[in-house]
Protein backbone atom coordinates (compact mmCIF):
# COMPACT_ATOMS: atom_id res chain seq x y z
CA UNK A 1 41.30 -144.41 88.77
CA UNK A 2 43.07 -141.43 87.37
CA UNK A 3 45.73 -143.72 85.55
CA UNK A 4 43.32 -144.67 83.29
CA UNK A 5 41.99 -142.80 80.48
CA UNK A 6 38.12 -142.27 80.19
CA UNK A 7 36.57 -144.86 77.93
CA UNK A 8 33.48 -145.88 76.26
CA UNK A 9 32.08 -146.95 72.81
CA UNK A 10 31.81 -143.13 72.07
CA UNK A 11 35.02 -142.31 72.22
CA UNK A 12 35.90 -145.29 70.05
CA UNK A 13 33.16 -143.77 68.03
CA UNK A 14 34.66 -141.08 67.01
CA UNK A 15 38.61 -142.18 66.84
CA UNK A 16 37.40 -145.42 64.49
CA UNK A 17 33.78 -145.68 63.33
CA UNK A 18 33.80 -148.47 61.32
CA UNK A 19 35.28 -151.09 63.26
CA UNK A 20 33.10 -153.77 64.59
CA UNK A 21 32.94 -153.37 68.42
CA UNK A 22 30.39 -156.96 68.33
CA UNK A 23 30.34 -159.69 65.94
CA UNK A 24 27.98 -162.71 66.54
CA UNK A 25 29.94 -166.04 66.14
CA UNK A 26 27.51 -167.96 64.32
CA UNK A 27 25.49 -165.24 62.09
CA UNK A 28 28.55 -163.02 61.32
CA UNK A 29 26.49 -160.17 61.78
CA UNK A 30 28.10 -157.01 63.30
CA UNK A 31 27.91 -153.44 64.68
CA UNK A 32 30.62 -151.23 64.54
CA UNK A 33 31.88 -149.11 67.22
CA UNK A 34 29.29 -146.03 65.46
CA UNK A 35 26.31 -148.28 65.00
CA UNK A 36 26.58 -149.62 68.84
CA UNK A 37 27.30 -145.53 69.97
CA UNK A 38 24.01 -144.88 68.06
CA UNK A 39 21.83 -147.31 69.11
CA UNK A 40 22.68 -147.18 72.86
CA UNK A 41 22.16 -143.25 72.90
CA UNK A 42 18.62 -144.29 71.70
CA UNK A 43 18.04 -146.67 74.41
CA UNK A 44 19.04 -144.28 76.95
CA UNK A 45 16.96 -141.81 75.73
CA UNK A 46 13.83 -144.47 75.63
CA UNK A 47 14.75 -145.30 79.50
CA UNK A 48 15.46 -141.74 80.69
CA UNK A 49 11.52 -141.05 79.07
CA UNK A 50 10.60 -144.05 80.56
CA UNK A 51 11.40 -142.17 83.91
CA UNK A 52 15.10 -143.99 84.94
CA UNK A 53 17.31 -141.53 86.47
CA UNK A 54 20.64 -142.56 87.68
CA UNK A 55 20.32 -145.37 90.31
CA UNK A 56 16.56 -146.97 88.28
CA UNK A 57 16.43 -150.40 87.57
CA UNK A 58 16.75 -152.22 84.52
CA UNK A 59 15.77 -155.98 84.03
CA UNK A 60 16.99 -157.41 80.57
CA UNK A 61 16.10 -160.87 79.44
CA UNK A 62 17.49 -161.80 76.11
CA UNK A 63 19.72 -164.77 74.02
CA UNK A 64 23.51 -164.23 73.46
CA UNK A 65 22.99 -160.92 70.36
CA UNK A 66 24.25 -157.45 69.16
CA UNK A 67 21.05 -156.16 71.43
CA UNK A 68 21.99 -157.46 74.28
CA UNK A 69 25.01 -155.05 74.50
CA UNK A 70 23.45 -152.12 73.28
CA UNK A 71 20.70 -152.89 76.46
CA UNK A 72 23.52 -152.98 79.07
CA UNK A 73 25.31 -149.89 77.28
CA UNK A 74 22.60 -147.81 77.30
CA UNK A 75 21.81 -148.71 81.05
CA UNK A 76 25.49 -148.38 82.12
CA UNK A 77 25.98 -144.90 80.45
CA UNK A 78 22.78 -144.14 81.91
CA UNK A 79 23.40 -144.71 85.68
CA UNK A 80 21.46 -147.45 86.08
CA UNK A 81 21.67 -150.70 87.66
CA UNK A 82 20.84 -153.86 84.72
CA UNK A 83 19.90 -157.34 85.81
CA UNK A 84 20.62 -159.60 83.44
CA UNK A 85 17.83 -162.63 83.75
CA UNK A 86 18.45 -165.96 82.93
CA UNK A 87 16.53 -167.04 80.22
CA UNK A 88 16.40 -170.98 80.87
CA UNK A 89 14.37 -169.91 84.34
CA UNK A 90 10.67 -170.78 84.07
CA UNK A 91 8.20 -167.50 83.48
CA UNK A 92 7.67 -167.45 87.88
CA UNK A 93 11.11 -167.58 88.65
CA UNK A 94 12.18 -165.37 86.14
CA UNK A 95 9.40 -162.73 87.21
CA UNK A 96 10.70 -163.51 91.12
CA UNK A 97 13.76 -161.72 89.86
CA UNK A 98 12.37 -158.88 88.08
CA UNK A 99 9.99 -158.00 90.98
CA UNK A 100 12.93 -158.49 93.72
CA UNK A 101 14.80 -155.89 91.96
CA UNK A 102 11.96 -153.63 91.58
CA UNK A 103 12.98 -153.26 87.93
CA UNK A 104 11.54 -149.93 86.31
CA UNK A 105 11.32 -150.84 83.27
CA UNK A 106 12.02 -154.50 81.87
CA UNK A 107 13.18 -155.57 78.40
CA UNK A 108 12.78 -158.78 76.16
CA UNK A 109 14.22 -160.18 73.22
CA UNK A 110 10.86 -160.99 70.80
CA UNK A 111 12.74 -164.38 70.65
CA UNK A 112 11.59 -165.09 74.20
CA UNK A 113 8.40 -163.38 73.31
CA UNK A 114 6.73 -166.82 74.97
CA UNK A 115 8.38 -166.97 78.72
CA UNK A 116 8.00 -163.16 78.55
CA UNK A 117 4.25 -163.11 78.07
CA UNK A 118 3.85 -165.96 80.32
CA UNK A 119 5.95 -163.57 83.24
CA UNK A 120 3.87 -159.86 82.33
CA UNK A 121 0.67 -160.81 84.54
CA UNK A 122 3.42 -161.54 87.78
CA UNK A 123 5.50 -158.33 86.89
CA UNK A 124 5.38 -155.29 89.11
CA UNK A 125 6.76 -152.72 86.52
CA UNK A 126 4.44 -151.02 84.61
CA UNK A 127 7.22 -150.45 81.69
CA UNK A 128 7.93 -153.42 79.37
CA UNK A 129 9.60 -153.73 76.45
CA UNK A 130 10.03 -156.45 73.37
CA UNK A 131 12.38 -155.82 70.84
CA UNK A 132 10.23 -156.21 68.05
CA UNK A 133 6.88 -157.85 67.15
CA UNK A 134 3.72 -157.17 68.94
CA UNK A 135 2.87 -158.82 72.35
CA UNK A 136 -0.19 -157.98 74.41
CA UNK A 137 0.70 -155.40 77.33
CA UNK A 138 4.41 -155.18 75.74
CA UNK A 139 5.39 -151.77 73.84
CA UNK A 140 7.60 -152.30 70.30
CA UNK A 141 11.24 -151.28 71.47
CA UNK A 142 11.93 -151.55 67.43
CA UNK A 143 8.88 -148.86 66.90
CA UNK A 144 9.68 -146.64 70.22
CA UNK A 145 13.55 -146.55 69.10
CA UNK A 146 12.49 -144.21 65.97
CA UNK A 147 11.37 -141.41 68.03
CA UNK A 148 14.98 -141.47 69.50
CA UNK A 149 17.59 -138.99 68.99
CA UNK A 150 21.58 -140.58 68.55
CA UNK A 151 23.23 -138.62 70.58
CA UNK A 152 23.93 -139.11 74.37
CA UNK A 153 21.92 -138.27 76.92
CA UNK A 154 22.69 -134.87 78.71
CA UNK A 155 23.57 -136.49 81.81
CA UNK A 156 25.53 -139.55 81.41
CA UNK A 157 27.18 -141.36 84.51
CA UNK A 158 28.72 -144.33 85.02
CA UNK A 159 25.62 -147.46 86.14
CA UNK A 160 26.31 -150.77 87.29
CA UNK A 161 25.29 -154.89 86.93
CA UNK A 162 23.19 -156.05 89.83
CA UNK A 163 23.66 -160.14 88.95
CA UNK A 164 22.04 -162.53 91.08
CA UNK A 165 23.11 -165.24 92.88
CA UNK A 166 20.87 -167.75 95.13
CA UNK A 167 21.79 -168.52 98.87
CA UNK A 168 21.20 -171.77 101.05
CA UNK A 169 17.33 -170.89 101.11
CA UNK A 170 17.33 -171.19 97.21
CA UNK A 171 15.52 -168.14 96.96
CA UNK A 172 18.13 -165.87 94.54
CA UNK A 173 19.51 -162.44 96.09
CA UNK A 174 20.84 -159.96 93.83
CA UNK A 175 24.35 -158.34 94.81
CA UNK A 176 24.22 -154.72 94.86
CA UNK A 177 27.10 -152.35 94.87
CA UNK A 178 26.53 -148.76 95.74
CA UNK A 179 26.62 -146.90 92.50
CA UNK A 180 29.74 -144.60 92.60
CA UNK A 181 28.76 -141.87 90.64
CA UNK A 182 31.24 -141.12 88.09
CA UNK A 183 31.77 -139.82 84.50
CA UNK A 184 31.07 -142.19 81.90
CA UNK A 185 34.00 -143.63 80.81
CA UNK A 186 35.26 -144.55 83.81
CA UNK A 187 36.94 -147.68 84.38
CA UNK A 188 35.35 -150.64 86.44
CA UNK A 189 37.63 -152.86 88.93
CA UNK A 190 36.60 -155.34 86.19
CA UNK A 191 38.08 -152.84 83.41
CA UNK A 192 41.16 -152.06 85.51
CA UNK A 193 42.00 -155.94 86.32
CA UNK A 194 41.54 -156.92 82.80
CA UNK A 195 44.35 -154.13 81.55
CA UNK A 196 46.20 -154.89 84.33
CA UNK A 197 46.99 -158.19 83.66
CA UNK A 198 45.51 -159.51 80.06
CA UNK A 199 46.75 -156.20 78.93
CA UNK A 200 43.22 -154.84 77.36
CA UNK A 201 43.08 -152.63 75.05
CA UNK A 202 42.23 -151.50 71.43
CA UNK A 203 43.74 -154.98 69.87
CA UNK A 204 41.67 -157.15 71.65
CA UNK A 205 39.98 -159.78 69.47
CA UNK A 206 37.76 -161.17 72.67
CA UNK A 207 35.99 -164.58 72.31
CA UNK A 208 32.70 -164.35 74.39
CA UNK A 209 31.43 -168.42 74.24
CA UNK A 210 29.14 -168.11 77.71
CA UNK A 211 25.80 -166.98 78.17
CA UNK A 212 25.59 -162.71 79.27
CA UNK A 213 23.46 -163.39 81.86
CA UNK A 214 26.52 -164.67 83.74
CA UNK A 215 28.39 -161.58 85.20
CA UNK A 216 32.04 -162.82 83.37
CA UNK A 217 31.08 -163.06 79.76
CA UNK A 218 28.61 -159.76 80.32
CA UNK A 219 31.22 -158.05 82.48
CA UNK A 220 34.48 -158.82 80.15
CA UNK A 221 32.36 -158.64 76.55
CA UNK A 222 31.64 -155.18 77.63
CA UNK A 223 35.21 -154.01 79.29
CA UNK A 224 36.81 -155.44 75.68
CA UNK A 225 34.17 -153.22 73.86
CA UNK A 226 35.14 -150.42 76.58
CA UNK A 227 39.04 -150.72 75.92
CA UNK A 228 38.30 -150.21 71.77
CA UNK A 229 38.69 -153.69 71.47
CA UNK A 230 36.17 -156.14 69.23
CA UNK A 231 34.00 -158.81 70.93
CA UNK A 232 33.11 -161.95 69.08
CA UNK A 233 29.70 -163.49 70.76
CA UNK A 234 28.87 -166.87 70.51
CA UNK A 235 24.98 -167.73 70.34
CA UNK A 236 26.05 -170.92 71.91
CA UNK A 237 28.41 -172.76 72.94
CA UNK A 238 29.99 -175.56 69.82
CA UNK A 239 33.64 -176.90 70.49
CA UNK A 240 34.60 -176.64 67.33
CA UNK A 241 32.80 -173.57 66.01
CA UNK A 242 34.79 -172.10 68.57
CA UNK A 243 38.05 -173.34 67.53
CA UNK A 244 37.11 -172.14 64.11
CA UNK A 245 36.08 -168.47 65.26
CA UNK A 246 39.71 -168.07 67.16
CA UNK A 247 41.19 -168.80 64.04
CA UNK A 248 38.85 -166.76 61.85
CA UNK A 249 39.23 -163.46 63.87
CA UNK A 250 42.40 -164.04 65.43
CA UNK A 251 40.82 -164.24 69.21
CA UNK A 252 43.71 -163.14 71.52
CA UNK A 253 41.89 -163.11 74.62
CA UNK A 254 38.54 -164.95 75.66
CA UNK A 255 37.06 -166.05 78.73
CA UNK A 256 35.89 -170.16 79.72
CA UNK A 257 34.80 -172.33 82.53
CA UNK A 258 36.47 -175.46 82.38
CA UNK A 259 33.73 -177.63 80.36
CA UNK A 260 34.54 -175.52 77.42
CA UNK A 261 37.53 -176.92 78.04
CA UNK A 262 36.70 -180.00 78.55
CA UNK A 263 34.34 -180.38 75.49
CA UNK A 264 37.05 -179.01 73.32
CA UNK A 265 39.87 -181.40 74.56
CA UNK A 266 37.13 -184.28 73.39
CA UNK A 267 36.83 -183.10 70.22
CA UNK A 268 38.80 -185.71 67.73
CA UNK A 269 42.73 -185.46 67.31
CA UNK A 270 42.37 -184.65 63.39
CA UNK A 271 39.67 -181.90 64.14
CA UNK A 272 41.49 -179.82 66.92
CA UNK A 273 44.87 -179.88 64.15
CA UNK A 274 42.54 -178.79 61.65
CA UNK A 275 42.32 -175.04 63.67
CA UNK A 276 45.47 -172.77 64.04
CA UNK A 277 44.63 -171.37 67.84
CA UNK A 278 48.17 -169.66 68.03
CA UNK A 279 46.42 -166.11 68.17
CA UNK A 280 45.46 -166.77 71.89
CA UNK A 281 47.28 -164.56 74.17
CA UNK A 282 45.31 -165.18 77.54
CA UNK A 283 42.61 -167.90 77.92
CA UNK A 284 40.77 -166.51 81.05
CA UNK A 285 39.17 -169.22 83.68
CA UNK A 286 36.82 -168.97 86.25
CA UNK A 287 33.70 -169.80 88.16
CA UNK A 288 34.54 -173.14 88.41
CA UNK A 289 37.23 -175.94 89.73
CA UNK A 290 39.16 -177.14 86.32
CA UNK A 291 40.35 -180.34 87.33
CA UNK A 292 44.67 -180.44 86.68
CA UNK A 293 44.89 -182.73 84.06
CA UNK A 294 42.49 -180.89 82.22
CA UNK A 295 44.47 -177.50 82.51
CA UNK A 296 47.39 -179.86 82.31
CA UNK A 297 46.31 -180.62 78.70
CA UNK A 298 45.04 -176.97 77.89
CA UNK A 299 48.82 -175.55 78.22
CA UNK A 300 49.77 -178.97 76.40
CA UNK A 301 47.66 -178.07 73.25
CA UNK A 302 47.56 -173.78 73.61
CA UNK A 303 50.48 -173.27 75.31
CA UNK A 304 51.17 -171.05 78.61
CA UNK A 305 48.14 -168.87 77.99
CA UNK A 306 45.66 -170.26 80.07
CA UNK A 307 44.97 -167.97 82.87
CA UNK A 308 42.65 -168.63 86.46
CA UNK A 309 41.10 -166.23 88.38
CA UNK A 310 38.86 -166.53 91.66
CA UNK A 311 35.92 -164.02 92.73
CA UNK A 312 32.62 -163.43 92.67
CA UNK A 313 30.27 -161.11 91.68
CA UNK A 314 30.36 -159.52 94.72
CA UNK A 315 33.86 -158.03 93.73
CA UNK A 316 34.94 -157.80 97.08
CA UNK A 317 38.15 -159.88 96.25
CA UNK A 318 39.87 -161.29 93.51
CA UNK A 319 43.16 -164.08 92.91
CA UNK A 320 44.75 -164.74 89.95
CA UNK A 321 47.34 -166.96 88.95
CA UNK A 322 49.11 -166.92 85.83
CA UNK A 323 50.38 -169.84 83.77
CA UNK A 324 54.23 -169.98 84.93
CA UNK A 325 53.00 -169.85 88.61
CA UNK A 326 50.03 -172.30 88.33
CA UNK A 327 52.62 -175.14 87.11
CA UNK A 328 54.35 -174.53 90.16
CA UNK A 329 51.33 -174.44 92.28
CA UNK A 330 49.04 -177.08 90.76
CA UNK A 331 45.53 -176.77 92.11
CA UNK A 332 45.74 -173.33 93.13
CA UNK A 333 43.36 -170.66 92.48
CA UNK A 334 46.50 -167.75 92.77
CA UNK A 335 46.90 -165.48 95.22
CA UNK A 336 44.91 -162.03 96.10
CA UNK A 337 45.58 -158.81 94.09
CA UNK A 338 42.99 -156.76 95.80
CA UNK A 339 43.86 -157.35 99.73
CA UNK A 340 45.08 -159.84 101.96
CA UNK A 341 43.64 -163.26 102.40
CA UNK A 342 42.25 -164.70 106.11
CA UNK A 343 41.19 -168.53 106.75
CA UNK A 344 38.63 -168.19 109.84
CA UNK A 345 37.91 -171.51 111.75
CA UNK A 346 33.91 -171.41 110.22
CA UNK A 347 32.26 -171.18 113.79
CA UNK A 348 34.82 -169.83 115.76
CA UNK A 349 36.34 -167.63 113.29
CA UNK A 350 39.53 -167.79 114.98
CA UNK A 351 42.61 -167.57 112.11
CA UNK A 352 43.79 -171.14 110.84
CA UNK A 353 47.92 -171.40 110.57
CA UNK A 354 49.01 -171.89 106.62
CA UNK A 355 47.84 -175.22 105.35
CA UNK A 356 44.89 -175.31 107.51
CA UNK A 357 41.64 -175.23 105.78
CA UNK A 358 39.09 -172.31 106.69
CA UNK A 359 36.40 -169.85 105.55
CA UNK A 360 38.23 -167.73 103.07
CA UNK A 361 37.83 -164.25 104.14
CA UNK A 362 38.92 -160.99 101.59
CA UNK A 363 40.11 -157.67 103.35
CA UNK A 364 39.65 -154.25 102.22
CA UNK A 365 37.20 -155.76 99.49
CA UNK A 366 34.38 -153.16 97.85
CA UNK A 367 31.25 -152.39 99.52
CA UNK A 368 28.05 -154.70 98.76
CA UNK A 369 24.72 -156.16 99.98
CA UNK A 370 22.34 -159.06 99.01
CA UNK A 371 19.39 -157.29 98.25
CA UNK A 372 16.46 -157.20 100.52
CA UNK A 373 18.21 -159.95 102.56
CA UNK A 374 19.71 -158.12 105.48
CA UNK A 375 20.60 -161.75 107.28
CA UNK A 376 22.61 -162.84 104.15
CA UNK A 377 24.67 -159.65 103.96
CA UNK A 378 25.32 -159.64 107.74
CA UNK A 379 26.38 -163.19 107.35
CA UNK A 380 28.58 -162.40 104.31
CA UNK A 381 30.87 -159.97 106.87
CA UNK A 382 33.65 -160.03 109.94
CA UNK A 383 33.13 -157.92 112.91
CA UNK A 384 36.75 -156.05 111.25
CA UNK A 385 34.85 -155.58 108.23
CA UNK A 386 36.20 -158.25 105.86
CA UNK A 387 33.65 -160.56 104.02
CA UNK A 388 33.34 -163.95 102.48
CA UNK A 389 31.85 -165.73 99.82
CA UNK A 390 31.76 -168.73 101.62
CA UNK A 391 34.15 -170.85 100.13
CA UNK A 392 36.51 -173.24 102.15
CA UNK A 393 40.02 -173.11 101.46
CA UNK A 394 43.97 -172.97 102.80
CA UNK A 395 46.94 -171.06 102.07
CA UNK A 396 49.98 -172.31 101.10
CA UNK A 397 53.48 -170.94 102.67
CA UNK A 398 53.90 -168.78 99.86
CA UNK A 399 50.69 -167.37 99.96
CA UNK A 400 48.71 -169.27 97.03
CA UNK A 401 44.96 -170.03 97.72
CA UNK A 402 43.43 -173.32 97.00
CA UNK A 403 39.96 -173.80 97.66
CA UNK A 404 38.59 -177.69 98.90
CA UNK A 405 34.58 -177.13 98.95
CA UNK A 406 31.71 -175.27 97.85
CA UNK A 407 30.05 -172.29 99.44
CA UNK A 408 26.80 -173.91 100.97
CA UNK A 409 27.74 -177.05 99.46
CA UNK A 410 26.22 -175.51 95.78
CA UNK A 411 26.57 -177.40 93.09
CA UNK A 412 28.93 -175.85 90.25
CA UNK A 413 28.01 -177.64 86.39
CA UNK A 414 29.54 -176.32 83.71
CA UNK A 415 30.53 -173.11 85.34
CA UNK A 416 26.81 -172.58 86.62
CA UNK A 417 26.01 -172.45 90.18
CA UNK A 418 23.13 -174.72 91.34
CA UNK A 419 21.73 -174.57 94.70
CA UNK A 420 20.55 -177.80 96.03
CA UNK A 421 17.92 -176.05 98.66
CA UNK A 422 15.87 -174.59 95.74
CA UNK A 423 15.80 -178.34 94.27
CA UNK A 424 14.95 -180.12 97.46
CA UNK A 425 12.63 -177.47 98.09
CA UNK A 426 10.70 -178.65 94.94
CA UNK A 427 11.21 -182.65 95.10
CA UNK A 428 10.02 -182.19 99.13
CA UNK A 429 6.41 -181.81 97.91
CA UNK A 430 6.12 -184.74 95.77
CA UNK A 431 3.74 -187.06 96.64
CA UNK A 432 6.01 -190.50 96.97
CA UNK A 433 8.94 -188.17 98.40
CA UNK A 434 9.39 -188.87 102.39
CA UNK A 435 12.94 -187.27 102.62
CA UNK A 436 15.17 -185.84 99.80
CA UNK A 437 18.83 -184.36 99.58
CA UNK A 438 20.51 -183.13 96.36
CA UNK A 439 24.11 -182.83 96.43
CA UNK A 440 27.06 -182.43 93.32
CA UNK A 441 28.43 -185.88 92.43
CA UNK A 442 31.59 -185.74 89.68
CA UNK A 443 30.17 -185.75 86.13
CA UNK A 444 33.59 -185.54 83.70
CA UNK A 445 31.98 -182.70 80.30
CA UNK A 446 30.39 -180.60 83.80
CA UNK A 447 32.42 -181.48 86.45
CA UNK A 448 29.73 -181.94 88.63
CA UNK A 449 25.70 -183.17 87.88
CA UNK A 450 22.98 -182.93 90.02
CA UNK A 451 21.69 -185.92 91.52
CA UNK A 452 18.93 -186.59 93.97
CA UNK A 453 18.85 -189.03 97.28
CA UNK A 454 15.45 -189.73 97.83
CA UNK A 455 13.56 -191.70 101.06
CA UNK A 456 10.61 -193.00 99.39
CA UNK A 457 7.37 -192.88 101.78
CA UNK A 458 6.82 -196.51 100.23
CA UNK A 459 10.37 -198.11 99.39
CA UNK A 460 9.43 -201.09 97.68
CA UNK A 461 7.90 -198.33 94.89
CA UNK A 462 12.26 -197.83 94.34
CA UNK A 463 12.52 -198.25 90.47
CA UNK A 464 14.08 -196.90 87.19
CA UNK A 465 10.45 -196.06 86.51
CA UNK A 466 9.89 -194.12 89.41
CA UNK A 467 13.37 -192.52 89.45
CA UNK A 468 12.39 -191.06 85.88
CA UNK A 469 8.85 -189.56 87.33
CA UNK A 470 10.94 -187.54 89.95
CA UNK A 471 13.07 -186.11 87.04
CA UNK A 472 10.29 -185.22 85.36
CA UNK A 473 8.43 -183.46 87.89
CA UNK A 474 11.53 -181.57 89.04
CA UNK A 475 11.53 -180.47 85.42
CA UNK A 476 7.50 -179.80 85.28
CA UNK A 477 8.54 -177.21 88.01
CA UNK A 478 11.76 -175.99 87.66
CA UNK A 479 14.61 -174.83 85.04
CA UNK A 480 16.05 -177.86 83.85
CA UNK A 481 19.74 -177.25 84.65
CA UNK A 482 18.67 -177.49 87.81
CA UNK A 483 17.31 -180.66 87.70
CA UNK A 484 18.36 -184.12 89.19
CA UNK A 485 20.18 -186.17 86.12
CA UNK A 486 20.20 -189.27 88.15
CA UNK A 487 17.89 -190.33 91.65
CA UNK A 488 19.28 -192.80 94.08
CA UNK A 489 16.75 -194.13 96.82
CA UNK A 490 18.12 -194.90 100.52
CA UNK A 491 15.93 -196.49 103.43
CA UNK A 492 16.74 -193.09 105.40
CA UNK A 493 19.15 -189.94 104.96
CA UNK A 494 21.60 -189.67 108.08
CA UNK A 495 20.79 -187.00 109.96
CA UNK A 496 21.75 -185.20 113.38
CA UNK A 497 19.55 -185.38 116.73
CA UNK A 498 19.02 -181.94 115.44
CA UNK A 499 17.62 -182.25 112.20
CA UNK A 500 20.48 -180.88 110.51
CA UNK A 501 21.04 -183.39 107.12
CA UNK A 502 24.58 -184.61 106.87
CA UNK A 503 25.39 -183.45 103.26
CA UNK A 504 29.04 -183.93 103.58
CA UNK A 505 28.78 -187.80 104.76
CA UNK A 506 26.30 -188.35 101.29
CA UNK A 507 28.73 -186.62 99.39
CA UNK A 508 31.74 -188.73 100.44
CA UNK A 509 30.34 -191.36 99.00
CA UNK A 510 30.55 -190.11 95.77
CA UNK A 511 33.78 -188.34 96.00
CA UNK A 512 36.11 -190.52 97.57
């Protein structure tokens, strides 16, 4: 790490205070590199009196705003590990997370004042903040900031995201890295890919269009900020208000899952001519499949700028591909940059020759667990030490990865991973429900929806009607993305001798 200089918004700080280091999309309001220094060494004050010391907890729930950053600032030049928490999850499942990763102390935006009163009587922390506003059993970030002194904290070290991601049981784990202890300002593998190959650094005009409580848009907002460069958050997602912000701050870099894409491309001719988008230098994709014609039409429209990576949060691996070498290697997902690639036969884990499809394994990755789920990490790893994400793929004969299915058949919409278990957990219980599977079935904006095969215990009840009264209890009971958008009722789901539901066989029916 020694080849790259120590970096954080202090630095920048001092060298250039006046230059916005955030600047929300639809507001236009900003905070410059001195205003986001300040207000960060007051938050890491507030935690380090709130009793975090370097390896506390940190659970943040907020929208897409200048905040949010200075939250995840403060807790990364602080030493601690952040959650970010999705704030679509109902108050229960959103407290689930905040108890699971025994949180210290757990902040909220007063905009979610409601979900975040609903969630204090399940919390275990005994330390929440709102941002402003009053809120029974809540203390006044706003009011406890004032007491605050600017200036760093005395022992500043380098924290790090714990993001979670749900498993096959639907229960989410969080993936934990062991904190590596050093000086703040130290670059990330995060920070290091992104100067590595989109060239970060102090010109970066980043366009931030997804949600922060996805580990991309937190992870690369805050490397961009890192680097000296400016990042331009988007409250939400709008196709063309994001054509209109590239052109408007000259975005250079940004990062998308292929339904921005997608809902971009379906924007009228006369509307995407009306935006000059030849400021974009790299158009980073991930966390989902974009389907070719889509990218096809991307470098049609941007030019070769659109680049593809593959990883996870567990940053034991990571492929890249850039434009030149994806048009020779349609489909693929690049090759690794971090350590070699193996495809394991799934139950024997013997290797599979190149073009054979496999579990994709990642050698000499970094170090992580699935928190408080011992089974899960143990399942994650090789007997030689390399682990898996649990994606099925093959390698070409010139080493290029392409990836054919999902890890534990989870269902990827819009660049966010839903995990059927957790659904069919919920629709099991229904009253009329006799047997249920949810699988991914192609939805063209998403790429995938969620849909719902469902064994009625009477079948003649099979309606529209009573298709729409599952929906709505899946809804009554979980976050909405998660929910079925369409039910389909069978006489029986095929399943093994065994039990075991034949997910693949439903799914082929959609697919093929």
């Amino acid at each position: 790490m020694s080849e790259f200089p120590l970096l954080h918004p202090g630095v920048h700080a001092a060298a250039m205070p006046n230059k916005p280091a955030i600047i929300m999309g639809q507001t236009g309001a900003l905070a410059t590199f001195a205003e986001l220094e300040a207000l960060s060494n007051k938050i890491a004050h507030l935690l380090r009196r709130a009793g975090c010391t370097p390896g506390s907890h940190l659970a943040v729930m907020m929208e897409n705003c200048a905040l949010y950053l200075a939250v995840t600032w403060a807790a990364q030049r602080s030493g601690l590990y952040y959650t970010p928490i999705n704030w679509h999850l109902k108050p229960d499942e959103a407290a689930y997370v905040v108890n699971d990763c025994g949180a210290d102390v757990f902040i909220a935006s007063q905009a979610l004042d409601a979900i975040a009163t609903a969630m204090k009587p399940q919390l275990h922390t005994a330390k929440s903040f709102l941002a402003s506003g009053t809120v029974p059993d809540f203390q006044n970030l706003e009011d406890s900031l004032q007491l605050m002194p600017a200036t760093p904290i005395a022992d500043e070290t380098e924290g790090s995201p714990m993001l979670y991601s749900s498993g096959t049981t639907g229960k989410p784990k969080g993936i934990k890295r062991p904190l590596a202890k050093h000086p703040l300002g130290t670059f990330s593998i995060v920070d290091q890919l992104a100067r590595r190959f989109y060239n970060f650094g102090e010109d970066v005009q980043y366009l931030s269009p997804g949600p922060l409580y996805h580990s991309a848009p937190l992870n690369y907002a805050m490397s961009a900020i890192r680097q000296g460069g400016t990042a331009v958050i988007m409250e939400a997602f709008e196709p063309e208000q994001a054509l209109a912000l590239i052109e408007r701050h000259k975005i250079n870099r940004g990062m998308f899952v292929p339904t921005h894409f997608s809902r971009m491309l379906n924007l009228p001719a006369d509307v995407r001519a009306r935006y000059d988008v030849s400021s974009m230098r790299y158009a980073i994709h991930a966390a989902a499949p974009c389907p070719v014609p889509i990218k096809d039409a991307m470098m049609d429209w941007w030019g070769p700028v659109i680049y593809e990576y593959y990883a996870g949060s567990e940053g034991n691996g990571f492929c890249m591909i850039s434009p030149s070498e994806w048009t020779a290697h349609k489909g693929s997902v690049g090759k690794p940059v971090l350590g070699p690639i193996h495809i394991l036969e799934p139950e024997t884990l013997e290797p599979q020759p190149t073009g054979k499809q496999g579990l994709v394994y990642f050698e000499g990755g970094a170090p992580f667990e699935y928190y408080n789920a011992p089974d899960k990490t143990r399942e994650a790893f090789h007997p030689k030490g390399w682990s898996t994400l649990g994606d099925i793929g093959y390698l070409d004969d010139e080493g290029y990865l392409y990836l054919t299915d999902r890890k534990s058949h989870t269902i990827i919409s819009g660049g966010v991973n839903i995990y059927p278990q957790e659904v069919e957990n919920c629709l099991a219980v229904h009253p009329d429900i006799a047997d249920v599977a949810v699988i991914g079935v192609p939805n063209s904006d998403f790429g995938e929806e969620v849909k719902a095969i469902v064994q009625l215990k009477k079948p003649a009840d099979a309606s529209d009607e009573k298709a729409a009264d599952i929906i709505a209890y899946a809804r009554s009971k979980i976050a909405h993305l998660k929910c079925p958008r369409s039910v389909d009722f069978v006489e029986a789901l095929p399943r093994l001798a065994n039990g075991k539901l034949m997910k693949r066989t439903l799914k082929e029916q959609y697919w093929s």
